[in-house]
Protein backbone atom coordinates (compact mmCIF):
# COMPACT_ATOMS: atom_id res chain seq x y z
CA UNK A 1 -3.83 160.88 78.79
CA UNK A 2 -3.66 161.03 82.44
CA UNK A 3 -0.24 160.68 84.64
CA UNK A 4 0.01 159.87 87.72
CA UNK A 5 2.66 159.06 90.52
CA UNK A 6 2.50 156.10 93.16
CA UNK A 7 4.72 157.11 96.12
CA UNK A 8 4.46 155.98 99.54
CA UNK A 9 2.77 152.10 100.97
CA UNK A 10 1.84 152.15 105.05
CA UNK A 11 0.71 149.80 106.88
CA UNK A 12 -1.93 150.85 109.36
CA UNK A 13 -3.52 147.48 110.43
CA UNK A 14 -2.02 144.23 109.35
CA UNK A 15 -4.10 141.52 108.41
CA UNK A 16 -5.74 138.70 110.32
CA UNK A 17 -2.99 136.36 110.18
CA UNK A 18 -0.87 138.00 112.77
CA UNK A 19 2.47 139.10 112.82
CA UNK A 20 4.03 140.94 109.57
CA UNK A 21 2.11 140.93 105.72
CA UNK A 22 3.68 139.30 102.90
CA UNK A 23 2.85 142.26 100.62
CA UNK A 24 2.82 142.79 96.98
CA UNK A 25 0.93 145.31 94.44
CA UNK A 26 -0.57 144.73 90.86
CA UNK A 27 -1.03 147.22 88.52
CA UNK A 28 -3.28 147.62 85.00
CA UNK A 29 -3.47 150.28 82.92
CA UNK A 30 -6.71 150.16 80.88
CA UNK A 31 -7.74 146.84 81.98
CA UNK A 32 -4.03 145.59 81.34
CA UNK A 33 -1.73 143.89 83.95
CA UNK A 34 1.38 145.84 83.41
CA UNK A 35 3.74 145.47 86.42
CA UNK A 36 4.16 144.20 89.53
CA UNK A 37 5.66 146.23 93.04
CA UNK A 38 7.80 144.61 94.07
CA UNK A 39 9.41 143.53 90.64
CA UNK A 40 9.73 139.81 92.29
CA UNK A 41 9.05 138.43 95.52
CA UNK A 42 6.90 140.64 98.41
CA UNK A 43 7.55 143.14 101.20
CA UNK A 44 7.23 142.24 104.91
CA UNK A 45 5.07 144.94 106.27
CA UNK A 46 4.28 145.53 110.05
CA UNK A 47 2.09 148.69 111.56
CA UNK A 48 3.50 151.54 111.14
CA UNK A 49 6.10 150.15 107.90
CA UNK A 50 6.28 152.52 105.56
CA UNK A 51 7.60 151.57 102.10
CA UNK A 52 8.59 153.25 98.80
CA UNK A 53 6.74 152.05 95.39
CA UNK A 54 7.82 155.72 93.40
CA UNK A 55 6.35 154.19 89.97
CA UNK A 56 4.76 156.58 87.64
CA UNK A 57 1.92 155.35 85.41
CA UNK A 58 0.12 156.86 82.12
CA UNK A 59 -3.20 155.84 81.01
CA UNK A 60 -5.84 157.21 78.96
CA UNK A 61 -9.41 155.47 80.95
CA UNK A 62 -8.19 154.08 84.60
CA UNK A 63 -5.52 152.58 86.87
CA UNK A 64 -6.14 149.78 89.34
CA UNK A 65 -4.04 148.63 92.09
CA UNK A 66 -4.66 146.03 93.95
CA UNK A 67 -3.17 145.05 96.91
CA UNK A 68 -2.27 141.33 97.45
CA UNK A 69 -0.11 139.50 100.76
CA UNK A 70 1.58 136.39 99.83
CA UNK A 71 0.74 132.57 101.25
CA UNK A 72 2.72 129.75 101.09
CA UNK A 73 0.39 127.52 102.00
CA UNK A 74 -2.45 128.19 100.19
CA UNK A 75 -3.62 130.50 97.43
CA UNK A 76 -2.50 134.52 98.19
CA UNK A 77 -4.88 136.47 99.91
CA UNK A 78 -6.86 139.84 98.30
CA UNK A 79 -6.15 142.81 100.54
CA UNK A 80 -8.05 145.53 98.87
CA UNK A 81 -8.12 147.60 95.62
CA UNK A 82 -8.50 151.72 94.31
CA UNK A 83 -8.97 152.23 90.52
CA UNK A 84 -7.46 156.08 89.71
CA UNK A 85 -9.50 157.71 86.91
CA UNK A 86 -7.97 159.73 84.01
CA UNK A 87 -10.11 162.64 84.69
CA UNK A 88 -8.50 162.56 88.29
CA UNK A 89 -6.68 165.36 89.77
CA UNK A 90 -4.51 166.71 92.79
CA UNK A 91 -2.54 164.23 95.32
CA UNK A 92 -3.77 162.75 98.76
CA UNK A 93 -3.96 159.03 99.87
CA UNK A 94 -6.16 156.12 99.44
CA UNK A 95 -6.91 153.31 102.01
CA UNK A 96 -6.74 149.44 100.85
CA UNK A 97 -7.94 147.31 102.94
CA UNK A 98 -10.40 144.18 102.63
CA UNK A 99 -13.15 144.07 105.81
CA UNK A 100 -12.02 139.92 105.31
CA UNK A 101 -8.58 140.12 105.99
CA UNK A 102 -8.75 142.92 108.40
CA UNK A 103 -5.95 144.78 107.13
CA UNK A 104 -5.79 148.71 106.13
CA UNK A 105 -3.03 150.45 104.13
CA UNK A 106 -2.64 154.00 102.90
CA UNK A 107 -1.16 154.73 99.77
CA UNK A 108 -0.35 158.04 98.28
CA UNK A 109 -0.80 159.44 94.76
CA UNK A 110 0.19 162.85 92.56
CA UNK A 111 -1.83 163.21 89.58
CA UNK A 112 1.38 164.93 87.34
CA UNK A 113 1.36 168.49 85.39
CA UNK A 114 3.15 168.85 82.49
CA UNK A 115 6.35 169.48 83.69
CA UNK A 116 7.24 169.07 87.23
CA UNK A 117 10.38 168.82 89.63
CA UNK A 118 12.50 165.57 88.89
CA UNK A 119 15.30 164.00 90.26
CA UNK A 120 18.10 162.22 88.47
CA UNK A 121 20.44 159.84 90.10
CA UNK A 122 23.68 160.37 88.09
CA UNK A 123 26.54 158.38 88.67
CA UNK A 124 28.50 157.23 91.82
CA UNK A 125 32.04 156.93 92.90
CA UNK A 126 33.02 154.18 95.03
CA UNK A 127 36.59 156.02 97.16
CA UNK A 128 36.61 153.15 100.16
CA UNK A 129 34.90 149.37 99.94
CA UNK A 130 33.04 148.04 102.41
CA UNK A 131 35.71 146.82 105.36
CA UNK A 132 39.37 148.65 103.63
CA UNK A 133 39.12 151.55 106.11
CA UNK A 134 38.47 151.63 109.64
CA UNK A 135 35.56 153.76 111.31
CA UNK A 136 37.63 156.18 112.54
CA UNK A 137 38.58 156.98 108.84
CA UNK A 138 34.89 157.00 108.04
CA UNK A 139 33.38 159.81 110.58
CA UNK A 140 36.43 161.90 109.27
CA UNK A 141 35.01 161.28 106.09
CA UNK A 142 31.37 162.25 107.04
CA UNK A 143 32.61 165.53 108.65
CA UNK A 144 34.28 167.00 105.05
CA UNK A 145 30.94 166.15 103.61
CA UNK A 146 30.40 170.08 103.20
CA UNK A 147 33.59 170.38 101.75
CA UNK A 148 33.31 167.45 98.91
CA UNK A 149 30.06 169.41 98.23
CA UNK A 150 31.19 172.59 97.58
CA UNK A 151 34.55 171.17 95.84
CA UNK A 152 31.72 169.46 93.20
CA UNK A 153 30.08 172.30 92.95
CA UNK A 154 32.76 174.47 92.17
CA UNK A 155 33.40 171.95 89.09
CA UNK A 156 29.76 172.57 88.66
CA UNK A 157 29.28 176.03 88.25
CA UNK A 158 25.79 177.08 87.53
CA UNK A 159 25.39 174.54 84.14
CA UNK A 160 22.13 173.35 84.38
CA UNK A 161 22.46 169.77 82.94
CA UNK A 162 26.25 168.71 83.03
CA UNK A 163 27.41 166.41 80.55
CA UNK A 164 28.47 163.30 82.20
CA UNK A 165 32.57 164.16 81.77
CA UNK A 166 31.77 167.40 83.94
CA UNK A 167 30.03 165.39 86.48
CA UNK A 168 32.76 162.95 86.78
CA UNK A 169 35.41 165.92 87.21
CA UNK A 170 32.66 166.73 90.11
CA UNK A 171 33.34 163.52 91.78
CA UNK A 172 36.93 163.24 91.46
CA UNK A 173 37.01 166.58 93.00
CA UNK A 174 34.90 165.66 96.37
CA UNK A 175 37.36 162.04 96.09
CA UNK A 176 40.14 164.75 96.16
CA UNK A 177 38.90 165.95 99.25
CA UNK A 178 38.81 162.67 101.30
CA UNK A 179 42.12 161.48 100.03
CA UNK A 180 43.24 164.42 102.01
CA UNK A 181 42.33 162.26 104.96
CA UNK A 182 45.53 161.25 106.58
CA UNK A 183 45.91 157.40 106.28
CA UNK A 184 42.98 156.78 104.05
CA UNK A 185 44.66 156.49 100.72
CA UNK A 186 46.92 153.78 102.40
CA UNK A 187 44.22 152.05 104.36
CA UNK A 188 42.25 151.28 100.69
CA UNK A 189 45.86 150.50 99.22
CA UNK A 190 46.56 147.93 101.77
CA UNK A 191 42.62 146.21 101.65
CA UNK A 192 41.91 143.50 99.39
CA UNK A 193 40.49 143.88 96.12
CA UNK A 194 37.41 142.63 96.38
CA UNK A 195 34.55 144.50 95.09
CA UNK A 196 31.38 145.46 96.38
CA UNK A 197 28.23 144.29 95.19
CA UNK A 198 26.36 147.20 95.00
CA UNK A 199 22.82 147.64 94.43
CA UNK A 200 19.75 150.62 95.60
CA UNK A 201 16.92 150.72 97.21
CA UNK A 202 14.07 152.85 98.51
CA UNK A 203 13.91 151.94 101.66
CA UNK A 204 16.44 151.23 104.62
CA UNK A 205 14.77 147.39 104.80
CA UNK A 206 17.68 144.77 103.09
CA UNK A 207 16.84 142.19 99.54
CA UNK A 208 17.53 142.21 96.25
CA UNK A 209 13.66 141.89 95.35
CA UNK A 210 13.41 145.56 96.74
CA UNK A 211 16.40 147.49 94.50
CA UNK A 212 15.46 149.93 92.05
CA UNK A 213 19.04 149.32 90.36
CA UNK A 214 20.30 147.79 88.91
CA UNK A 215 18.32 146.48 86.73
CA UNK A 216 18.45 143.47 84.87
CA UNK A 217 21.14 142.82 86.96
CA UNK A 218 21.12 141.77 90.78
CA UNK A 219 23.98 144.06 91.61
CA UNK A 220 27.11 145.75 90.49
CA UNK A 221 30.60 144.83 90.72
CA UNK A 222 32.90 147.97 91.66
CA UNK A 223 35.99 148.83 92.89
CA UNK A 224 37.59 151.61 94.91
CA UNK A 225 37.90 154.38 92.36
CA UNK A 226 35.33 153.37 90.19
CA UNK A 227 32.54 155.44 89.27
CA UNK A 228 29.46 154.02 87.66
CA UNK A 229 26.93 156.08 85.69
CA UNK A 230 22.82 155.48 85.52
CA UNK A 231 20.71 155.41 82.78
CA UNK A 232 17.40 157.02 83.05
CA UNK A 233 16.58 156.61 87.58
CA UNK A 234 14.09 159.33 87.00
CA UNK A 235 11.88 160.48 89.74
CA UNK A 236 9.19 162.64 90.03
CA UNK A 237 9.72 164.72 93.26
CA UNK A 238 6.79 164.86 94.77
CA UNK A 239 7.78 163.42 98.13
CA UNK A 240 11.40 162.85 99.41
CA UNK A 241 13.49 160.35 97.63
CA UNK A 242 15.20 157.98 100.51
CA UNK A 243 18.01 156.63 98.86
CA UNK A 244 20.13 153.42 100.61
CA UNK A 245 23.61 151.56 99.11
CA UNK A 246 23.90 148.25 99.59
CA UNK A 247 26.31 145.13 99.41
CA UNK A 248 24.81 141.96 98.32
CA UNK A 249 25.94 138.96 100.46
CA UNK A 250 24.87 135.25 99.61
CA UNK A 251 26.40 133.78 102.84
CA UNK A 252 24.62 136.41 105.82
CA UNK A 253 22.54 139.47 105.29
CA UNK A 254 23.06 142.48 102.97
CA UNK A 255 25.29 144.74 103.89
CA UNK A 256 23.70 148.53 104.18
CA UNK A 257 26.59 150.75 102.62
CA UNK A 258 24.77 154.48 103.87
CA UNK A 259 21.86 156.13 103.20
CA UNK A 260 21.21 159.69 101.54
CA UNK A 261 17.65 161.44 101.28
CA UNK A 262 16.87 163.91 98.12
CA UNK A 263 14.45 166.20 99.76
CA UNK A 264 10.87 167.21 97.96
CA UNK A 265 12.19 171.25 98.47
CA UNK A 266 15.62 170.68 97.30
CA UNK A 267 16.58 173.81 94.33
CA UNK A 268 17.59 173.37 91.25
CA UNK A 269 20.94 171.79 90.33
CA UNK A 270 23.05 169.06 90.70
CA UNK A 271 24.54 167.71 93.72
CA UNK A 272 27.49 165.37 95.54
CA UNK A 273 26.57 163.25 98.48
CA UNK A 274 28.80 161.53 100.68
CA UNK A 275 27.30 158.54 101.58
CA UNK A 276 29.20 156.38 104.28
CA UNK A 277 28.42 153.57 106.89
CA UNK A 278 30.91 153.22 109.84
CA UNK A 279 30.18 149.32 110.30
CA UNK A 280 31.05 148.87 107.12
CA UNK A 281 33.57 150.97 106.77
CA UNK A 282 32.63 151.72 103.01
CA UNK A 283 32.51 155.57 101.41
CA UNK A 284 30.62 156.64 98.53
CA UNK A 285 30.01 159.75 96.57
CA UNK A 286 27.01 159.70 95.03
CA UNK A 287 26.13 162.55 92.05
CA UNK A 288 22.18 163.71 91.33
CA UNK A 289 20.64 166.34 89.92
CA UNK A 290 17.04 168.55 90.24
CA UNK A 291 15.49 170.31 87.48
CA UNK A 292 11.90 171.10 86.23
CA UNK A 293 11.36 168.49 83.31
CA UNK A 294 8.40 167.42 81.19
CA UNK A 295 6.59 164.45 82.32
C-alpha cells in the first residue's frame, strides 16, 4: 500500500473566464470517490494564490485528483487531472491544467516512509477574547512570547509525549506569564462574556468551508480561560504548517484571531505559541507537538 501526502494548490494561470477560479478538488482512491477539498463549497483562487489541501491518502493501485472550478450558471467546468501510482516515489509537483479552460495549477506531493516527522495540534487556551483588551495590551503580550515559551517548557521538561494534564499545566504556565501584564487581568474582567467562535484554517483567506477544525461542527464556543483539546489534527511535516484562528461572524466577515506557522525543520518536542491579533484584540496560546511517528 502506497501513502502519499497532498500539500500545497497554486494558481499559475487562471482560467478563461477572467478574474478569480471557483476551485475545488476530487479525490478516488482505487477508482473510488472518497473526498472532496474543500469539504463544502470552493476556494477563490487568483495567480499567484497559494492554498493548503495537507490531506494524506493510502491506496494500494492509484490516486486521481481532479481539479474542478465551480459555475453557477451552468454545469462546473473540468480544469485538469494527475493520477499518483502506488509504485510512486519521492515528492515534487504536478501541473493541472486543461488546454480548454486555459488555466494551470501546481500541486505538490510526498510519497510517505514509514515513519516520518508529524505534527500534532494539542490543545489551546483562550487568556483574552476577541475585543476585552485593548492593542496596547496585545503587543505587550506578543513581546513575552519567549517567555510563555520557555515557562511551558519548563513544565515540559524533556517528556516526549505529555499526557494532556501536563500540557495543560504548560498552558496555564505561559497564561501565568501574561497575567503578569499590568491591567490585563482587569481589562478581560471588565469585557463581556461573550465567547468566541473559534474555528482553524490553513490559510490566512476567511470561511467556514476552508477550517480544518472543528469538525462536525462550524466552530467552537470558548471563553477567556478556557482551554480546548484536539483529537487526532495530525500532519505530516513535509512542508510548513500555516496555522490561522478565527472568529466566526454571521452579520460581517470572519474575524482573523492570529496566525502561527509550524516550520518543516522544527526539532522534536512540544511547543506553546502565543498567537494574538491587535485589531482584535484577542490572545491565544496555542500547544503542539513534533515527533517522528509511523504513518
Amino acid at each position: 500500500m502506497a501513502k502519499i501526502v497532498l500539500s500545497k494548490l497554486k494558481c499559475i494561470k487562471t482560467s478563461s473566464g477572467g478574474g478569480a477560479d471557483d476551485v475545488y478538488a476530487k479525490f478516488f482512491v482505487d477508482g473510488q470517490q472518497t473526498q472532496k477539498w474543500p469539504i463544502s463549497g470552493d476556494y477563490d483562487m487568483r495567480v499567484g494564490d497559494e492554498a493548503f489541501i495537507n490531506q494524506t491518502f493510502s491506496f494500494n493501485k492509484d490516486l486521481k485528483v481532479e481539479l474542478w472550478e465551480y459555475d453557477s450558471t451552468s454545469a462546473d467546468d473540468y480544469m485538469g487531472t494527475h493520477v499518483f501510482s502506488a509504485t510512486g516515489s519521492g515528492s515534487g509537483k504536478i501541473t493541472l491544467a486543461d488546454p480548454k479552460e486555459g488555466n494551470v495549477y501546481e500541486l505538490g506531493y510526498e510519497y510517505l516512509t514509514t515513519k516520518i516527522k508529524v505534527a500534532r495540534l494539542h490543545s489551546a487556551k483562550c487568556v483574552a477574547m476577541s475585543e476585552s483588551v485593548n492593542s496596547d495590551l496585545v503587543s505587550k503580550a506578543v513581546s513575552l512570547s519567549s517567555d510563555v515559551a520557555a515557562a511551558a517548557a519548563k513544565v515540559l521538561g524533556q517528556t516526549p509525549n505529555p499526557k494532556a494534564q501536563l500540557v495543560g499545566q504548560a498552558l496555564e504556565a505561559g497564561a501565568t506569564v501574561l497575567k503578569g501584564i499590568p491591567g490585563l487581568v482587569d481589562a478581560i474582567g471588565k469585557a463581556g462574556n461573550y465567547p468566541d467562535e473559534l474555528y482553524m484554517t490553513f490559510t490566512n483567506q476567511p470561511g467556514i468551508a476552508k477550517r480544518f477544525w472543528p469538525q462536525p461542527g462550524k466552530y467552537y464556543e470558548i471563553y477567556a480561560g478556557q482551554i480546548v483539546r484536539f483529537d487526532e489534527l495530525r500532519y505530516p511535516l513535509t512542508q510548513s504548517l500555516d496555522v490561522s484562528l478565527w472568529e466566526y461572524d454571521s452579520v460581517s466577515g470572519d474575524d482573523q484571531l492570529g496566525s502561527f506557522a509550524i516550520d518543516k525543520e522544527t526539532e522534536i518536542g512540544t511547543y506553546v505559541k502565543t498567537v494574538t491579533s491587535a485589531s482584535e484584540a484577542s490572545i491565544y496560546l496555542v500547544a503542539y507537538t513534533v515527533a517522528e511517528e509511523q504513518w
